[in-house]
Protein backbone atom coordinates (compact mmCIF):
# COMPACT_ATOMS: atom_id res chain seq x y z
CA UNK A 1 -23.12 20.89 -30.42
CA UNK A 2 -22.39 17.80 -32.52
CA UNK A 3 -18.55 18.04 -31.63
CA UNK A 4 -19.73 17.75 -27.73
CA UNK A 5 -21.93 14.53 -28.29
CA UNK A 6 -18.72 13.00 -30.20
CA UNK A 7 -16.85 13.94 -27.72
CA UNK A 8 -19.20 12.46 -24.56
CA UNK A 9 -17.94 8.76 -25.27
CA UNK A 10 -14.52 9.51 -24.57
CA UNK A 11 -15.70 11.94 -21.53
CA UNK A 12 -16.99 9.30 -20.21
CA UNK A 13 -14.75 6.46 -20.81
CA UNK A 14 -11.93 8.76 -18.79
CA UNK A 15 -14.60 8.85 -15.73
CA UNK A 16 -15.31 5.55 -15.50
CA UNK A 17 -11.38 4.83 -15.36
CA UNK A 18 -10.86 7.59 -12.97
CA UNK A 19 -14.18 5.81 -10.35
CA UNK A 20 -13.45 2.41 -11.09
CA UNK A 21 -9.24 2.66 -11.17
CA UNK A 22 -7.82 5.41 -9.88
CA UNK A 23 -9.51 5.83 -6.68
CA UNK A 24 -9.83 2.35 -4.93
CA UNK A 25 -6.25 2.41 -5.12
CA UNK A 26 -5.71 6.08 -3.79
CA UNK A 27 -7.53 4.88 -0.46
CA UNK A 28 -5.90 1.63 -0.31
CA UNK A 29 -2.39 3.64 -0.87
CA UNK A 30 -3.67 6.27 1.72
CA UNK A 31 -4.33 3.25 4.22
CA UNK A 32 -1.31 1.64 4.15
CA UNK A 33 1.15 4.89 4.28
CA UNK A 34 -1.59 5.25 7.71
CA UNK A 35 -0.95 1.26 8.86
CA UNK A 36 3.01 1.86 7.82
CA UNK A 37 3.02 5.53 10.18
CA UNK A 38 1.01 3.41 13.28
CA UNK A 39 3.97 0.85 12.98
CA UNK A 40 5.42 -0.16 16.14
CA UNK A 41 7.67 -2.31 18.01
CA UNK A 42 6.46 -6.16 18.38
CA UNK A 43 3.71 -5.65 15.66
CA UNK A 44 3.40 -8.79 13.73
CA UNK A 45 3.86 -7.99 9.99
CA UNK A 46 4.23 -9.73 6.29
CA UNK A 47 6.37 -8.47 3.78
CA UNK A 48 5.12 -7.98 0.21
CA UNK A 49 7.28 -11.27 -0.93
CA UNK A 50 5.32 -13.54 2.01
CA UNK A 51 8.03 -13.30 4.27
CA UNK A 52 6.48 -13.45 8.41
CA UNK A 53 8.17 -11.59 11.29
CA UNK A 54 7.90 -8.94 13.83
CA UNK A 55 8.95 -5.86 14.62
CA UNK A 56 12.20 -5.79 16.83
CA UNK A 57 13.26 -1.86 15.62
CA UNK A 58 12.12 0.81 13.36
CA UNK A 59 14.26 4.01 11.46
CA UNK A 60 12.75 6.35 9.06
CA UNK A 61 12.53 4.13 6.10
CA UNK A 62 13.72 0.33 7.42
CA UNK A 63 12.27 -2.00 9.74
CA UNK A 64 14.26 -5.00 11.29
CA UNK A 65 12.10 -7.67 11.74
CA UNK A 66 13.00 -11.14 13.76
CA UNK A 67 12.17 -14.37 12.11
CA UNK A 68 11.99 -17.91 13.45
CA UNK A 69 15.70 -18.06 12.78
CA UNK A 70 17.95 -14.94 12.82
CA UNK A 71 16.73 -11.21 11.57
CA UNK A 72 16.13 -9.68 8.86
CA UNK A 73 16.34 -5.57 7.85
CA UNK A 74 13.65 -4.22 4.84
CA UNK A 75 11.76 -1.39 3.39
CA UNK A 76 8.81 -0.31 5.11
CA UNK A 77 6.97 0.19 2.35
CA UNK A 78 7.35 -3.38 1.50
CA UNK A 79 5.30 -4.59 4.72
CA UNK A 80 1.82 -5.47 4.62
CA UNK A 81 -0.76 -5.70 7.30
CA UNK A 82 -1.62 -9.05 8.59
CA UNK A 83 -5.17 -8.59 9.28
C-alpha cells in the first residue's frame, strides 16, 4: 500500500498534463482539420506566417490563394481561420 501512495504524485502529475495539455490542443487540432475540410472557393483565409488572401482553387493538399498583387500556391494545413 505504501508503494501506491508514492506512486499517487506522479499519477497525478501525468493527469494533470494529460487535462490541462494534451486535450485543448486535440480539439483545437480536431477544429481546424474540420475548418481546413469546409474550405472553399472565395473563403477569405490567413496563412500561419500572416500572409492575407483568398481562395481562387483548392487540390487535395494545396490551396492557391490571390493576393493584392499576383497569387500565391501553399499548404493547407498552413491556413488559419480568420474569425
Amino acid at each position: 500500500m505504501d508503494e501506491f501512495i508514492n506512486l499517487l504524485p506522479i499519477f497525478l502529475v501525468f493527469v494533470i498534463f494529460y487535462l490541462v495539455l494534451y486535450l485543448p490542443q486535440r480539439r483545437r487540432a480536431k477544429k481546424h482539420d474540420e475548418f481546413i475540410e469546409n474550405l472553399k472557393i472565395g473563403d477569405d483565409v490567413i496563412t500561419d506566417s500572416g500572409i492575407l488572401g483568398r481562395v481562387i482553387s483548392l487540390d487535395d493538399k494545396t490551396a492557391t490563394l490571390v493576393l493584392k498583387k499576383g497569387e500565391i500556391q501553399i499548404q493547407k494545413a498552413y491556413i488559419k481561420n480568420t474569425s
